[in-house]
Protein backbone atom coordinates (compact mmCIF):
# COMPACT_ATOMS: atom_id res chain seq x y z
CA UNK A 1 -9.89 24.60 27.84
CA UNK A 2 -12.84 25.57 30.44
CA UNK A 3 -15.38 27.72 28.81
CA UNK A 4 -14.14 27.09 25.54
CA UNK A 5 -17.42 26.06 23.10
CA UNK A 6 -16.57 27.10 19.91
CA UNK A 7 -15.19 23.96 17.85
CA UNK A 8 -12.13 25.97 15.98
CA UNK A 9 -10.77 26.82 19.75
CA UNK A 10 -10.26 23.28 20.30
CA UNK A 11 -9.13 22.56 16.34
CA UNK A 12 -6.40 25.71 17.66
CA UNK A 13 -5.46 23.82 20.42
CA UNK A 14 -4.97 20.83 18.99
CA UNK A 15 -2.59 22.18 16.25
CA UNK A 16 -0.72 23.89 19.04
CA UNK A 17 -0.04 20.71 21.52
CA UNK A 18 1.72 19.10 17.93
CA UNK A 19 3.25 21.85 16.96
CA UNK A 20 4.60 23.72 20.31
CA UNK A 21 3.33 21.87 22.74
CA UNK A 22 5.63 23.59 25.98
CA UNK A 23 3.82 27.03 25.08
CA UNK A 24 1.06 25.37 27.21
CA UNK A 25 0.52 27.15 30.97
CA UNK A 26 2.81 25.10 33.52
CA UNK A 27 3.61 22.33 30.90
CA UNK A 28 7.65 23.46 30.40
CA UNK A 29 7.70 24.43 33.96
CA UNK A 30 6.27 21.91 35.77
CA UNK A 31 5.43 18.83 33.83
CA UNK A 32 8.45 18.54 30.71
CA UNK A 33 11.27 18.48 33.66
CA UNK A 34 9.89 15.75 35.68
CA UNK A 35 9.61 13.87 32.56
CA UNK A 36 13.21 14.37 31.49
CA UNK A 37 14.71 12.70 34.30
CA UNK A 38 13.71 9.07 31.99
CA UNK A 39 15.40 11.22 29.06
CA UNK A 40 18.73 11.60 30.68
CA UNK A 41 19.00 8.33 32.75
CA UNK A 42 18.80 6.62 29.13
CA UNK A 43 22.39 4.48 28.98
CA UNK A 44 23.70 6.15 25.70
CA UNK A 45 23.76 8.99 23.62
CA UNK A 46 22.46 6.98 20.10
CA UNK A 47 20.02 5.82 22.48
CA UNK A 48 18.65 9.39 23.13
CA UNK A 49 19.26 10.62 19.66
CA UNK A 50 16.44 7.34 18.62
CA UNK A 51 14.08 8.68 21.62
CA UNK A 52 14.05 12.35 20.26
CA UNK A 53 13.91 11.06 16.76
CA UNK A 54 9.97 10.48 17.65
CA UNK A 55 9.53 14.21 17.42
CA UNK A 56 9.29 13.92 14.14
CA UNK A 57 5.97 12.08 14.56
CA UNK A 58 3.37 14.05 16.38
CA UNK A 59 -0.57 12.56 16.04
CA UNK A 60 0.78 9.37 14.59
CA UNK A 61 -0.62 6.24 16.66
CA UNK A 62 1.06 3.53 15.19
CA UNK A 63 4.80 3.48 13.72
CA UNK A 64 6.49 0.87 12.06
CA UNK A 65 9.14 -0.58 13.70
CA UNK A 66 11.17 -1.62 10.36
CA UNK A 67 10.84 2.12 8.68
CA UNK A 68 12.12 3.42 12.86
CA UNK A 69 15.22 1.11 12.30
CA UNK A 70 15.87 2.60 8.59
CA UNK A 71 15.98 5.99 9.05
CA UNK A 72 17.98 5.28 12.45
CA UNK A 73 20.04 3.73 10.69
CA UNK A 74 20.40 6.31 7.65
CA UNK A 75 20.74 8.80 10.41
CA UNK A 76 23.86 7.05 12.28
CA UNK A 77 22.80 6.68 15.30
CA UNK A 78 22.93 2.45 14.61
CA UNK A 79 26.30 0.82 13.91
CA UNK A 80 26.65 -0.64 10.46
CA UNK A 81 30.25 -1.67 10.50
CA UNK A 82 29.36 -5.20 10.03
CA UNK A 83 25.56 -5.82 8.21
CA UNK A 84 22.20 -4.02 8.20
CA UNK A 85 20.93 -6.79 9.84
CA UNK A 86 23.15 -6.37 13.22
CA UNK A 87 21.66 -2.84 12.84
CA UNK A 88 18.78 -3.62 12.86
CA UNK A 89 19.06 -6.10 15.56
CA UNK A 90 20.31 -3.06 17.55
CA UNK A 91 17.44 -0.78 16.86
CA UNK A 92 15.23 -3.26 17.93
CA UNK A 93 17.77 -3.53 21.54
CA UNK A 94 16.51 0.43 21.49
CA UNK A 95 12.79 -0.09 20.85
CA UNK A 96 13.12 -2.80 23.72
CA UNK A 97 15.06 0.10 26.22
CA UNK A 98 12.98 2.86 25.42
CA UNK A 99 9.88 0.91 26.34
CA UNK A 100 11.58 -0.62 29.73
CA UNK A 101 12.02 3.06 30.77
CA UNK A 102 8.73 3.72 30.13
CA UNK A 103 9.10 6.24 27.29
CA UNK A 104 7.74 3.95 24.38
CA UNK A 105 4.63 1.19 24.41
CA UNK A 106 3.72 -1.98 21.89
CA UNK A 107 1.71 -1.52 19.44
CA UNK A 108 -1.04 -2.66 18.06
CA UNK A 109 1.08 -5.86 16.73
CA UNK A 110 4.49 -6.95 17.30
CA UNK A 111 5.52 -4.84 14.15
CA UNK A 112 4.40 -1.69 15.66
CA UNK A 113 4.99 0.90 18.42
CA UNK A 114 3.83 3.92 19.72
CA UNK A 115 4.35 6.77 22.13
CA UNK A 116 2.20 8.82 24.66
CA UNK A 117 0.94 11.95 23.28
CA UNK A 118 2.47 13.86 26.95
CA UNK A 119 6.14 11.85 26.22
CA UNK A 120 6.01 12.65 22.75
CA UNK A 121 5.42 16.48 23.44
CA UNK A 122 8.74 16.08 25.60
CA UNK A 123 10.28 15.19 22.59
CA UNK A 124 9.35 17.96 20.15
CA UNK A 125 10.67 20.20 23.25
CA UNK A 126 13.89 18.44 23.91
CA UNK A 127 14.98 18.36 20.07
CA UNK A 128 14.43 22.30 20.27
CA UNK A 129 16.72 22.96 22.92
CA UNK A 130 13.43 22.82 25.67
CA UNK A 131 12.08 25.37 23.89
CA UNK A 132 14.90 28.09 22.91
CA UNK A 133 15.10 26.91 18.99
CA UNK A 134 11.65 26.47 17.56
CA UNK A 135 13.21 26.45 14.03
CA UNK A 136 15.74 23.96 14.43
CA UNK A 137 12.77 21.07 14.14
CA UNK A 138 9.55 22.23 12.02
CA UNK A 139 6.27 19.14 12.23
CA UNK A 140 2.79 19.18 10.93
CA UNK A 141 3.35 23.04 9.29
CA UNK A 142 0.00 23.23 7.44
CA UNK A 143 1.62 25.80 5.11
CA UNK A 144 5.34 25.50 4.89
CA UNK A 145 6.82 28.85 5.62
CA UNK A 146 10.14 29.68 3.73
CA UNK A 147 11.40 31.87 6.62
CA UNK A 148 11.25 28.59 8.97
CA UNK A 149 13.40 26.63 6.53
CA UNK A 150 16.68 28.70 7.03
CA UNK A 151 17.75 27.37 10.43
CA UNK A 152 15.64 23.63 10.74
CA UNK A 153 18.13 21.04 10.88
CA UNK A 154 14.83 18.38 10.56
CA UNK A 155 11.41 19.19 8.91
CA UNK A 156 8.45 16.67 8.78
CA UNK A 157 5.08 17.34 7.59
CA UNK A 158 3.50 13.75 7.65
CA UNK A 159 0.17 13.98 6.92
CA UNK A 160 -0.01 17.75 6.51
CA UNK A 161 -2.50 19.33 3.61
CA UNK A 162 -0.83 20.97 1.23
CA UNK A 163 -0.30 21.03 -2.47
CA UNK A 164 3.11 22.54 -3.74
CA UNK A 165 5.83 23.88 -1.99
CA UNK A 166 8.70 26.77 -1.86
CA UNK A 167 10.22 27.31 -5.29
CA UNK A 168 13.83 26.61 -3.83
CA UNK A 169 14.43 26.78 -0.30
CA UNK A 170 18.00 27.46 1.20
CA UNK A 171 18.08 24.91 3.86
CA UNK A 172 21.81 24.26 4.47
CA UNK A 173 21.36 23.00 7.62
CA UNK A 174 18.33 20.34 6.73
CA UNK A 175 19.30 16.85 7.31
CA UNK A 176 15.60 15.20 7.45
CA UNK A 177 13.20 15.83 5.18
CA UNK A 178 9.60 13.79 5.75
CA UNK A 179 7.29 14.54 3.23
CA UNK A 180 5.06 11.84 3.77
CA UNK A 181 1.13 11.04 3.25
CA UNK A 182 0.73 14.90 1.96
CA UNK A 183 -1.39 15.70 -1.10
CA UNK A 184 2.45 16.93 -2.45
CA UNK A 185 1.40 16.56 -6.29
CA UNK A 186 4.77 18.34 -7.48
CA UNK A 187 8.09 19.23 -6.53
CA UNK A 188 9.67 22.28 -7.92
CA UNK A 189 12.73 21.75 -10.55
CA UNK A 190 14.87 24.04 -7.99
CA UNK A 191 13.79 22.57 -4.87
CA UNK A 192 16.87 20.26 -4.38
CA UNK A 193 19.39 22.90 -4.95
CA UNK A 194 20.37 24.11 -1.94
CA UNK A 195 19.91 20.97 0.56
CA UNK A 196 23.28 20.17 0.59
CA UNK A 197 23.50 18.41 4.21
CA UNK A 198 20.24 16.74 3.50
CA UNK A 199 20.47 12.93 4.41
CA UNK A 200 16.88 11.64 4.54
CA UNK A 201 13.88 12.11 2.29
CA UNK A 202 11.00 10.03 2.61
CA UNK A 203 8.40 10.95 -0.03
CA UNK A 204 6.39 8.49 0.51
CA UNK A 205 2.20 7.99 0.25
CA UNK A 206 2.15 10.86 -1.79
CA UNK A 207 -0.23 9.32 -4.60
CA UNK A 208 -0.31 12.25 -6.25
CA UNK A 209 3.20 12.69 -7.26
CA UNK A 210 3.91 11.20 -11.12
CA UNK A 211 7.91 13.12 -11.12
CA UNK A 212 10.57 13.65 -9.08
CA UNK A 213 12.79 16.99 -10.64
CA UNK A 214 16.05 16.14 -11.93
CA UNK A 215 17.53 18.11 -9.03
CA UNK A 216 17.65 15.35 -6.94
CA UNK A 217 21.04 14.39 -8.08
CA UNK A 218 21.99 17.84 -5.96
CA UNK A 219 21.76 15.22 -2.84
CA UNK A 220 24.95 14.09 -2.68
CA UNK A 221 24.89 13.51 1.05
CA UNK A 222 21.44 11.60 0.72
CA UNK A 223 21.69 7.84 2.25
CA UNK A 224 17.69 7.22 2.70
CA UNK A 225 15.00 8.09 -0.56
CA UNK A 226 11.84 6.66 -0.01
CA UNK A 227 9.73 6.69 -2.58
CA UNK A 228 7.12 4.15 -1.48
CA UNK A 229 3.01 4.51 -2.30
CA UNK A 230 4.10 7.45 -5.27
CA UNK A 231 2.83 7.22 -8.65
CA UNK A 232 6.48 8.36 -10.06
CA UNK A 233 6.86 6.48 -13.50
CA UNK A 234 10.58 7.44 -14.32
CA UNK A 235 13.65 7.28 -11.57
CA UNK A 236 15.83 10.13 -13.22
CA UNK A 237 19.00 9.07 -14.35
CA UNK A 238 20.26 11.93 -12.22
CA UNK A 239 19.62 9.21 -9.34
CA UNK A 240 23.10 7.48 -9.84
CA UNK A 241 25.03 10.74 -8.61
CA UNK A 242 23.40 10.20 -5.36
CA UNK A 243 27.00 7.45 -4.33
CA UNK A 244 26.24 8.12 -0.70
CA UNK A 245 22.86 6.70 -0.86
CA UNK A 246 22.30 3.74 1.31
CA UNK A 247 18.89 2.79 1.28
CA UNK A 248 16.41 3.08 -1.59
CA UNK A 249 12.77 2.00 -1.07
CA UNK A 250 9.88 1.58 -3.78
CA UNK A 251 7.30 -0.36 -2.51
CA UNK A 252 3.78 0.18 -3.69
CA UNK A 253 4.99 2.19 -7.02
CA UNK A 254 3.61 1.73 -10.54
CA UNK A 255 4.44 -2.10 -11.27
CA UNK A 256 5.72 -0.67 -14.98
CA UNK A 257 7.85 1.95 -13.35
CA UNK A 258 10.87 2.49 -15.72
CA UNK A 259 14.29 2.55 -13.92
CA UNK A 260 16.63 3.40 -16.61
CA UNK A 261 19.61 1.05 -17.14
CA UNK A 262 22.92 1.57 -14.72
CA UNK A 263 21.13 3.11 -12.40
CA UNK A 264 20.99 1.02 -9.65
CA UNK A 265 24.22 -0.56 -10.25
CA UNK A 266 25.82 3.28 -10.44
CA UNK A 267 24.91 3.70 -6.23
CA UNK A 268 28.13 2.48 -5.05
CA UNK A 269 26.79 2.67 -1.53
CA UNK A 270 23.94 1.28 -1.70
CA UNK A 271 22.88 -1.58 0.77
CA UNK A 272 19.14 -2.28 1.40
CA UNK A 273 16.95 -1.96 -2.10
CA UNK A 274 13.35 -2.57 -1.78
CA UNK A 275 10.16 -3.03 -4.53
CA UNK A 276 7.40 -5.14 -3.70
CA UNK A 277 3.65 -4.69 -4.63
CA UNK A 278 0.05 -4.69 -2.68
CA UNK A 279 -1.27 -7.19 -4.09
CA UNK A 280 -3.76 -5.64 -6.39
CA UNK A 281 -1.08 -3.65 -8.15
CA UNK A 282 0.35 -7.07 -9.29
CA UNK A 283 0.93 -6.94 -12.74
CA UNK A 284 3.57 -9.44 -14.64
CA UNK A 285 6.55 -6.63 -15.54
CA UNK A 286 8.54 -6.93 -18.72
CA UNK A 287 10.58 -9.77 -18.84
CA UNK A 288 13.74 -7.76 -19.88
CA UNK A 289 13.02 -5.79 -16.89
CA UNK A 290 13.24 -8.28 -13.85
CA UNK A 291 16.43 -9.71 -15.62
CA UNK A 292 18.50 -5.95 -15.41
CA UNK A 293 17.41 -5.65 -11.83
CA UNK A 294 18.77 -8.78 -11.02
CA UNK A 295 21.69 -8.33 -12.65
CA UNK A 296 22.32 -4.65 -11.00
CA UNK A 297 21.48 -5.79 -7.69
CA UNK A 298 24.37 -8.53 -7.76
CA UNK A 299 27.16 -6.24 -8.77
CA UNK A 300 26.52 -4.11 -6.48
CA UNK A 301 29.20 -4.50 -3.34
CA UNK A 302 27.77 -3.60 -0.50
CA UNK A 303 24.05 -4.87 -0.61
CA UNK A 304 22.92 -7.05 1.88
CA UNK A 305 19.14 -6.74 2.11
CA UNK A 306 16.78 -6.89 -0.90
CA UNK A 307 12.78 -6.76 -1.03
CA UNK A 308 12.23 -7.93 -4.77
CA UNK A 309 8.92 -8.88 -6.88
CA UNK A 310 9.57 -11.92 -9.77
CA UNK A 311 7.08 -13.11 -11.53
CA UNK A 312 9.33 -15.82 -13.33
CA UNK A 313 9.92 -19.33 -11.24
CA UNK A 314 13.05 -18.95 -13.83
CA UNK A 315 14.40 -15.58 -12.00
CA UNK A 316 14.20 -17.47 -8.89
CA UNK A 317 16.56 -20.23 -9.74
CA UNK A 318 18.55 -17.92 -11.12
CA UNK A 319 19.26 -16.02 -7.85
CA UNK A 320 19.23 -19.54 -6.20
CA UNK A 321 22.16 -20.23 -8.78
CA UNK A 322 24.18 -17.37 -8.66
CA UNK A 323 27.54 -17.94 -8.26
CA UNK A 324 28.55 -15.51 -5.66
CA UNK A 325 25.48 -16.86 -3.21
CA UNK A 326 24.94 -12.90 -3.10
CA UNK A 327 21.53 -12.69 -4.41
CA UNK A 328 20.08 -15.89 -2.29
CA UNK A 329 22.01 -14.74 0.86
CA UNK A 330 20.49 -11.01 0.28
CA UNK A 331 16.98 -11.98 -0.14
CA UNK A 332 14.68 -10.81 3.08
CA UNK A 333 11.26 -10.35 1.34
CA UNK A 334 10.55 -12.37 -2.00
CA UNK A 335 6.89 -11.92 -4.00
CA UNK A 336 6.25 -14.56 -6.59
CA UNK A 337 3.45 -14.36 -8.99
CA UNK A 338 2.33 -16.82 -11.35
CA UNK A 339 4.16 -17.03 -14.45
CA UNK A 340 4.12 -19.55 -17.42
CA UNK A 341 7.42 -21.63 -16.09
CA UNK A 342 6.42 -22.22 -12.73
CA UNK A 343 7.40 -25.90 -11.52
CA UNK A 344 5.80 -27.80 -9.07
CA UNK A 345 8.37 -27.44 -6.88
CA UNK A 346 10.28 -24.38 -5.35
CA UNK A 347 13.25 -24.58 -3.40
CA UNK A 348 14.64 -21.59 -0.80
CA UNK A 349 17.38 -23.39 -0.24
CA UNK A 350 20.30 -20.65 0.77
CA UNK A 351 17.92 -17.92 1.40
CA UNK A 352 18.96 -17.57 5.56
CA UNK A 353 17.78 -14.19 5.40
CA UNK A 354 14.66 -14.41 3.95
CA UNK A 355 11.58 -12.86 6.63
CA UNK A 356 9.25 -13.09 4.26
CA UNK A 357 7.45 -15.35 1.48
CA UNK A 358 4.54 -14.60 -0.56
CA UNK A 359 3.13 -16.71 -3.34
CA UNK A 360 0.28 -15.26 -5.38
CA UNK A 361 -1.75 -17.07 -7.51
CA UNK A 362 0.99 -19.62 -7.85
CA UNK A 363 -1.85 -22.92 -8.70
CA UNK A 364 0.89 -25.08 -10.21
CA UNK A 365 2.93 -24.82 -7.20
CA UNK A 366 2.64 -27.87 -5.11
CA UNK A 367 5.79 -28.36 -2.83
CA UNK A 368 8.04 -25.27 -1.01
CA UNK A 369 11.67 -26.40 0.26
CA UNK A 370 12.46 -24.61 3.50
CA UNK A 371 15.51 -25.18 5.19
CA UNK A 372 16.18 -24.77 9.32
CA UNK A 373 17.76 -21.52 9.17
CA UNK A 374 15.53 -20.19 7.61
CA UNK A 375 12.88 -20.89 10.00
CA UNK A 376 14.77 -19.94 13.11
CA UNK A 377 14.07 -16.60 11.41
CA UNK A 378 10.58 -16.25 12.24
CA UNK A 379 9.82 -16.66 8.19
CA UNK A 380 6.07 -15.57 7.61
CA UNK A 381 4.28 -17.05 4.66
CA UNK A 382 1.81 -15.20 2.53
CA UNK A 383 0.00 -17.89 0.35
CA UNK A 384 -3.40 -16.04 -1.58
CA UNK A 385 -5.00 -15.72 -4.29
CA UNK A 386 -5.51 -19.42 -4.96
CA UNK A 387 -8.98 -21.24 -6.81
CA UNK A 388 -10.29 -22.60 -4.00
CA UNK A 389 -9.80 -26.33 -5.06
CA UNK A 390 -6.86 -26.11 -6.57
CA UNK A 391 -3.00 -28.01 -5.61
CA UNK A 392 -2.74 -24.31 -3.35
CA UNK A 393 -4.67 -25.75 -0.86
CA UNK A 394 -2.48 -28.84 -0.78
CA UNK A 395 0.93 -26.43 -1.04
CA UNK A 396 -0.96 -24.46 1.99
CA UNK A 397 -1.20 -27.90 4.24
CA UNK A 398 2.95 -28.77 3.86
CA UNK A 399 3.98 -25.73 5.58
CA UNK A 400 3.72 -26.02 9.76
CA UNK A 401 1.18 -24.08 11.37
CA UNK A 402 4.19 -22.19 12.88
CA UNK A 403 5.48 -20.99 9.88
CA UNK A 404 2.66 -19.17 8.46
């Protein structure tokens, strides 16, 4: 970049190291090769499939290690033939392998990684066949161009500007779809239709986007929808055709979001269901509501991790009393907001997967029952929104320093 002054050379540039970043003078030729050799001494195949899987995210410092570990595991590369946990335990053996070969680093907490900017450039070029299929992985396309679509196998536009997109694309071929932090305000009726491969969409952060098109129920194949951070206010009912799906997240949507009756019990497949709240979008949800969800969520025969919101102490002893110990054993993140039947006391007993607690504006709330194995989890305890003087402080003191 000697002797360039003007600022849009440099805003060129930029776009062009995250978008085809072995165009560069000697970079495929003398600097991508070297760097490979850490690519192919890697011990397994999944392994390398999770290292090339960072292509998807050029520019982004920080990535969650829990949403790496979902779509790795909607993807296949992690083995799920016994829980999502043990999948997850082996994503996080693959965050821990890519980083003692040098091709990953902490981030900036124990809940985060990231990735050079020069290794994740290798990335983008291995996943295209070192540069001899652009198409086959599209990132940061400012303006999504149809004629791209045809042949990408993966497409992510994270935190690209744009507003709509193509009418209906023919992407027969497209297996990941990241649509995430975009100002995406709608999404064509037609633009499901011909994704028939697709396994992964992640629509999430999109604040602007109040509807998702009935189409959806096209995805047959889809085992990840992520619709975290949206301002949807219907699920369609066209949802329970997706019987593949594996994995539906809603954090961070409208607290009075309406998911119509059946469903959520209607996806046969699913396994992890997520929906908790920042908390200033708490708002108590209609009673009728949390009771449904509940009741889905149990019949349901393969779940085996759930992120739910309550804002009934009732609900709670209700999944602490169910009678197939499915909802209690599921539990891995539990919100609970004041409501008008909260006891003194709460008890967790029979939650041994539950990561973590949060109790908001719970006042009457003066004892929490933890048991061992639940601890030996690394639990983390959220305890806010409290009156300063109130029996929260004193709930706040019974819990060991450890534990919160």
């Amino acid at each position: 970049m000697a002797g360039k002054t003007k600022p849009r050379d440099w805003e060129r540039a930029i776009e062009k190291l995250n978008t085809q970043p072995s165009s560069f003078p000697d970079v495929e030729a003398s600097v991508l090769p070297v760097l490979k050799i850490s690519y192919d001494s890697l011990s397994t195949d999944n392994l390398r499939k999770c290292f090339l899987y960072f292509s998807l995210f050029p520019g982004v410092d920080n990535i969650k290690k829990m949403e790496l570990t979902e779509l790795w595991i909607a993807e296949g590369f992690l083995d799920q033939s016994n829980s999502t946990y043990e999948a997850r335990e082996e994503g996080e053996d693959a965050l821990g392998s890519l980083k003692s070969a040098s091709l990953l680093e902490s981030g900036k907490s124990e809940d985060f990684v990231k990735m050079h900017d020069v290794i994740q450039a290798m990335t983008l070029w291995l996943a295209r066949e070192e540069g001899k299929a652009e198409d086959k992985v599209l990132v940061r396309e400012k303006t999504p161009q149809l004629s791209k679509w045809i042949n990408a196998e993966r497409i992510s536009l994270c935190g690209a500007s744009f507003e709509s997109l193509p009418e209906a694309p023919s992407c027969h071929h497209l297996t990941t779809l990241l649509l995430r932090a975009t100002n995406l305000k709608i999404l064509p009726s037609e633009f499901f239709q011909s994704m028939p491969a697709l396994k992964v969409l992640d629509l999430s952060d999109n604040e602007g986007l109040i509807e998702l098109p009935v189409g959806i129920g096209n995805l047959t194949n889809l085992r990840y929808l992520n619709l975290s951070g949206t301002c949807i206010e219907i699920l369609p009912m066209e949802v329970q055709n997706l019987k593949k799906l594996q994995s539906l997240i809603l954090d961070r949507t409208p607290p009075l979001l309406t998911i119509p009756m059946g469903v959520i019990s209607s996806l046969s497949s699913l396994q992890a269901f997520r929906r908790v709240f920042d908390q200033i979008l708490i708002l108590n949800s209609p009673l009728d509501d949390e009771v449904e969800l509940l009741k889905e969520l149990e019949s349901l025969e393969h779940i085996d991790e759930i992120g739910i919101f309550l804002s009934y102490a009732s609900f709670v002893q209700k999944v602490l009393d169910s009678d197939t110990h499915k909802l209690r054993r599921r539990i891995k993140q539990l919100q609970l907001v004041q409501g008008t039947d909260h006891p003194p006391k709460l008890s967790l007993r029979g939650m041994e997967h539950l990561e973590r607690l949060e109790l908001l504006k719970c006042s009457s709330l003066t004892e929490v029952e933890i048991v061992k194995e639940i601890i030996s989890r690394s639990l983390r305890v959220l305890i806010s929104m409290f009156p300063p003087t109130t029996a929260g402080e004193k709930c706040r003191n019974r819990f060991p320093t450890s534990v919160l």
